[in-house]
N, C-alpha and C. Protein backbone atom coordinates (compact mmCIF):
# COMPACT_ATOMS: atom_id res chain seq x y z
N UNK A 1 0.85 -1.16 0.00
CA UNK A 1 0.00 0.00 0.00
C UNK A 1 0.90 1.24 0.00
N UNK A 2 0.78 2.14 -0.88
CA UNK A 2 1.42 3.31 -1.30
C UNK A 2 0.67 4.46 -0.16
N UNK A 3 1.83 5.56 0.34
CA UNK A 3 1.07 6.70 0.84
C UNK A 3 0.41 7.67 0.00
N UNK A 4 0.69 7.37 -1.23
CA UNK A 4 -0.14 8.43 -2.37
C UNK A 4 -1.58 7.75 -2.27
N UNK A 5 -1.65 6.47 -2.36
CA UNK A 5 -3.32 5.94 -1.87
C UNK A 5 -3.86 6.36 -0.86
N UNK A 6 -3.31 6.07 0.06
CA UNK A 6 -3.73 6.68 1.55
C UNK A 6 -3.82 8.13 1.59
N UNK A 7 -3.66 8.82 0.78
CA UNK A 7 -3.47 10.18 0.75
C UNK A 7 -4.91 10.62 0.58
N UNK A 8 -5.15 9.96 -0.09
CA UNK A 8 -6.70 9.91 -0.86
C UNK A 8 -7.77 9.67 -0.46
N UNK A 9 -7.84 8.93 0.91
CA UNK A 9 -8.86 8.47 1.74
C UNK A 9 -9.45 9.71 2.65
N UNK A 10 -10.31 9.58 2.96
CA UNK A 10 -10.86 10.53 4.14
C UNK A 10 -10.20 9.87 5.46
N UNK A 11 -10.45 10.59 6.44
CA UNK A 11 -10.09 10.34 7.74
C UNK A 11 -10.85 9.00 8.37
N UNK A 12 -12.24 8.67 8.43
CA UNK A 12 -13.32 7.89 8.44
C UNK A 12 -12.71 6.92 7.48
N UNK A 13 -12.34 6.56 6.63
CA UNK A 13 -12.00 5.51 5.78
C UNK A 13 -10.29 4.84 6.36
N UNK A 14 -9.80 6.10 6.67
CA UNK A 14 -8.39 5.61 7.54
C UNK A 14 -8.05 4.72 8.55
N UNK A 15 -9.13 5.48 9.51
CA UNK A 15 -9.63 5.24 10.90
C UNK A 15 -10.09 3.66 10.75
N UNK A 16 -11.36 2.88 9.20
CA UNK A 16 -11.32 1.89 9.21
C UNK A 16 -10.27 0.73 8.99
N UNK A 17 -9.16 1.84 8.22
CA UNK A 17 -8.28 0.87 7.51
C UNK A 17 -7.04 0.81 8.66
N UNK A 18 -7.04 1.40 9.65
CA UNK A 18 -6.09 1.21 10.97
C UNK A 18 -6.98 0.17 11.84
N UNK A 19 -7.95 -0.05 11.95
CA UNK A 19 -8.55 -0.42 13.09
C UNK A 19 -8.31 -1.95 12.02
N UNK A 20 -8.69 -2.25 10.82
CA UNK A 20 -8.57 -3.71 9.77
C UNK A 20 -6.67 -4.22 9.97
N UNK A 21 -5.54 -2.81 9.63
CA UNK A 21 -4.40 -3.32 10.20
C UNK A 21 -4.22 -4.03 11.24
N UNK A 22 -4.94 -3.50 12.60
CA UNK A 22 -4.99 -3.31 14.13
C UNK A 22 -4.93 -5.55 13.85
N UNK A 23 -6.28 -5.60 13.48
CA UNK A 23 -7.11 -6.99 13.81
C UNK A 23 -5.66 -7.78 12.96
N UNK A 24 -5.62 -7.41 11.61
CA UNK A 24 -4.69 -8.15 10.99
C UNK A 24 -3.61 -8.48 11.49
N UNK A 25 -2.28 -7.75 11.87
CA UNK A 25 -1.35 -7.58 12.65
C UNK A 25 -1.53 -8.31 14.09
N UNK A 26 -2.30 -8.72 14.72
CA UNK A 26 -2.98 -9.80 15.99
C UNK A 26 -3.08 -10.68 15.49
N UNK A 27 -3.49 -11.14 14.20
CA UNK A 27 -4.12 -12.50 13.74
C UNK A 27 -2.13 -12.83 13.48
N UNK A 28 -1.50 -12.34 12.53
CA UNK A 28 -0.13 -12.93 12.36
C UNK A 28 0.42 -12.79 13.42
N UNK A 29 0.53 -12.32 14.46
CA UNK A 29 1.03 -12.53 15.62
C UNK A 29 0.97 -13.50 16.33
N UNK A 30 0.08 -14.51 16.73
CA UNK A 30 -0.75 -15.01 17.17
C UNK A 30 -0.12 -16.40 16.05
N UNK A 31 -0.64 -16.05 14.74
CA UNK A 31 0.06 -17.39 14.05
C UNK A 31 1.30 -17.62 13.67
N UNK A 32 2.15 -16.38 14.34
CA UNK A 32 3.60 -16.61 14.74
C UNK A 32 4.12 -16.97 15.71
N UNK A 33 3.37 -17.23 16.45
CA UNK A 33 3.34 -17.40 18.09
C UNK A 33 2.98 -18.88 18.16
N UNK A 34 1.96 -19.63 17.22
CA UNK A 34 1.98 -20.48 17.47
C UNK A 34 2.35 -21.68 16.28
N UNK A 35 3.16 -21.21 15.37
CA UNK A 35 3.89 -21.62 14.52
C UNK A 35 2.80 -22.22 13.27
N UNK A 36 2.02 -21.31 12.79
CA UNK A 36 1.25 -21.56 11.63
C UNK A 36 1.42 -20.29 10.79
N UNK A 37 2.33 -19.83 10.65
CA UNK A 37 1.89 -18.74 9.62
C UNK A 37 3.01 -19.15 8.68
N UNK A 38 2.71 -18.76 7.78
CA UNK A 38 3.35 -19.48 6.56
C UNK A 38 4.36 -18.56 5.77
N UNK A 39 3.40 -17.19 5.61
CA UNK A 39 4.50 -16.08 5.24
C UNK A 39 5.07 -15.14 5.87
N UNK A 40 6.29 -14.92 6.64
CA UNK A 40 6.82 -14.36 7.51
C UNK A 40 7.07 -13.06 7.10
N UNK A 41 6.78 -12.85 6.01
CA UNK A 41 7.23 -11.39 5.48
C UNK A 41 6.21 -10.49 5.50
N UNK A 42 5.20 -10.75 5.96
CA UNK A 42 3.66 -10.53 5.87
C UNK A 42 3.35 -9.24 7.38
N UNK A 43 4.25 -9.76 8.41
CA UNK A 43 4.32 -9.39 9.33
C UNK A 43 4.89 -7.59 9.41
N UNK A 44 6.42 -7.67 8.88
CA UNK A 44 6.82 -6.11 8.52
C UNK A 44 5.52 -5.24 7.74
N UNK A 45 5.29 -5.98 6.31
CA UNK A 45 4.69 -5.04 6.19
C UNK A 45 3.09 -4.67 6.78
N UNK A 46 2.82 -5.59 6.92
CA UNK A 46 1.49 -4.84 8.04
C UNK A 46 1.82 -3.71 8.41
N UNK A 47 3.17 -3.86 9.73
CA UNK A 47 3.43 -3.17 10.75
C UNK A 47 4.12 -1.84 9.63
N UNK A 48 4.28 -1.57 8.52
CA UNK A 48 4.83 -0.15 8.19
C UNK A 48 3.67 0.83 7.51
N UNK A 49 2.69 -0.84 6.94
CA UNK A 49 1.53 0.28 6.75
C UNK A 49 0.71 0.76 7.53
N UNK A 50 0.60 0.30 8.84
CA UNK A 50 -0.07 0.56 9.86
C UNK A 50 0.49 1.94 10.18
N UNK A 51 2.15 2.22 9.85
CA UNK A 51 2.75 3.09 10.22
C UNK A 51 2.13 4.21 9.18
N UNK A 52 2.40 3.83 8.17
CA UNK A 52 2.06 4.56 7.36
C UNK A 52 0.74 5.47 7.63
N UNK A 53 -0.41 4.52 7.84
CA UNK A 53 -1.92 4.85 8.16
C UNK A 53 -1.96 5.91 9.07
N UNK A 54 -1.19 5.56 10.20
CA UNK A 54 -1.43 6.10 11.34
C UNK A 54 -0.90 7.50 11.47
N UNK A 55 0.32 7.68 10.30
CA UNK A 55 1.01 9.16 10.23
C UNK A 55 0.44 9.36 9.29
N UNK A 56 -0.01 9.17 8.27
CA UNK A 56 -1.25 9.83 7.25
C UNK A 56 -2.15 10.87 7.94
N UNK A 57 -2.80 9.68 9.01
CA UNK A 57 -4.20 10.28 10.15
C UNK A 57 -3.61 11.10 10.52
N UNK A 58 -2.62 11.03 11.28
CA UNK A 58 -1.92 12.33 12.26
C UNK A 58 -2.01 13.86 11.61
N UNK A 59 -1.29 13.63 10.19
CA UNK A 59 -1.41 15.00 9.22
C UNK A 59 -2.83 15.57 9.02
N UNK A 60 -3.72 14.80 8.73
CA UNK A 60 -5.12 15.01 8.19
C UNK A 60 -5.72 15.34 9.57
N UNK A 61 -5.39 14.85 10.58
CA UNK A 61 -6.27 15.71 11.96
C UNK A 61 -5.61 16.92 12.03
N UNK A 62 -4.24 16.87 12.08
CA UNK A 62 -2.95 18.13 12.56
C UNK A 62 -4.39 19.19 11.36
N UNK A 63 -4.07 19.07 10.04
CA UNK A 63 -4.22 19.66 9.12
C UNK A 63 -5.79 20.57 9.37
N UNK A 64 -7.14 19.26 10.30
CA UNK A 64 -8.05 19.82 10.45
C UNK A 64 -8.07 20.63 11.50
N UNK A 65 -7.46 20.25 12.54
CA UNK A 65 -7.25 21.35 13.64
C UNK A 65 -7.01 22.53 13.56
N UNK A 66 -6.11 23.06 12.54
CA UNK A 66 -5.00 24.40 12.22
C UNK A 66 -5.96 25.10 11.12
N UNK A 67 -6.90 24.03 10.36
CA UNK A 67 -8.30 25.14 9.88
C UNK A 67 -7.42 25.04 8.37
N UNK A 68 -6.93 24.05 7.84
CA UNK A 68 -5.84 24.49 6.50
C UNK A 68 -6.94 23.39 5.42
């Protein structure tokens, strides 16, 4: 997932797509934990788009707060 996509979302659509990371990122945890997950690479990127998501949101609230 590109931040130029995420760029594009509303805040409400973000908010869903952090809270869908949130669940996802638990589920591979969980099947890393108990030795069923199959693709290990699956794990980083969750966790950068989550990053991603979550500093997207940050700008787009910062941005609504300051009235811009």
């Amino acid at each position: 997932m590109k931040a130029r996509e995420l760029r594009d979302l509303s805040a409400a659509e973000l908010r869903q797509k952090e809270l869908d990371l949130i669940t996802e990122l638990f589920n591979l945890k969980f099947q890393h934990a108990t030795g069923q997950l199959e693709n290990t690479e699956r794990l980083p990127q969750v966790r950068k788009d989550l990053a991603r998501v979550k500093t997207i949101l940050g700008e787009k609230i910062s941005a609504q707060d300051k009235g811009v």
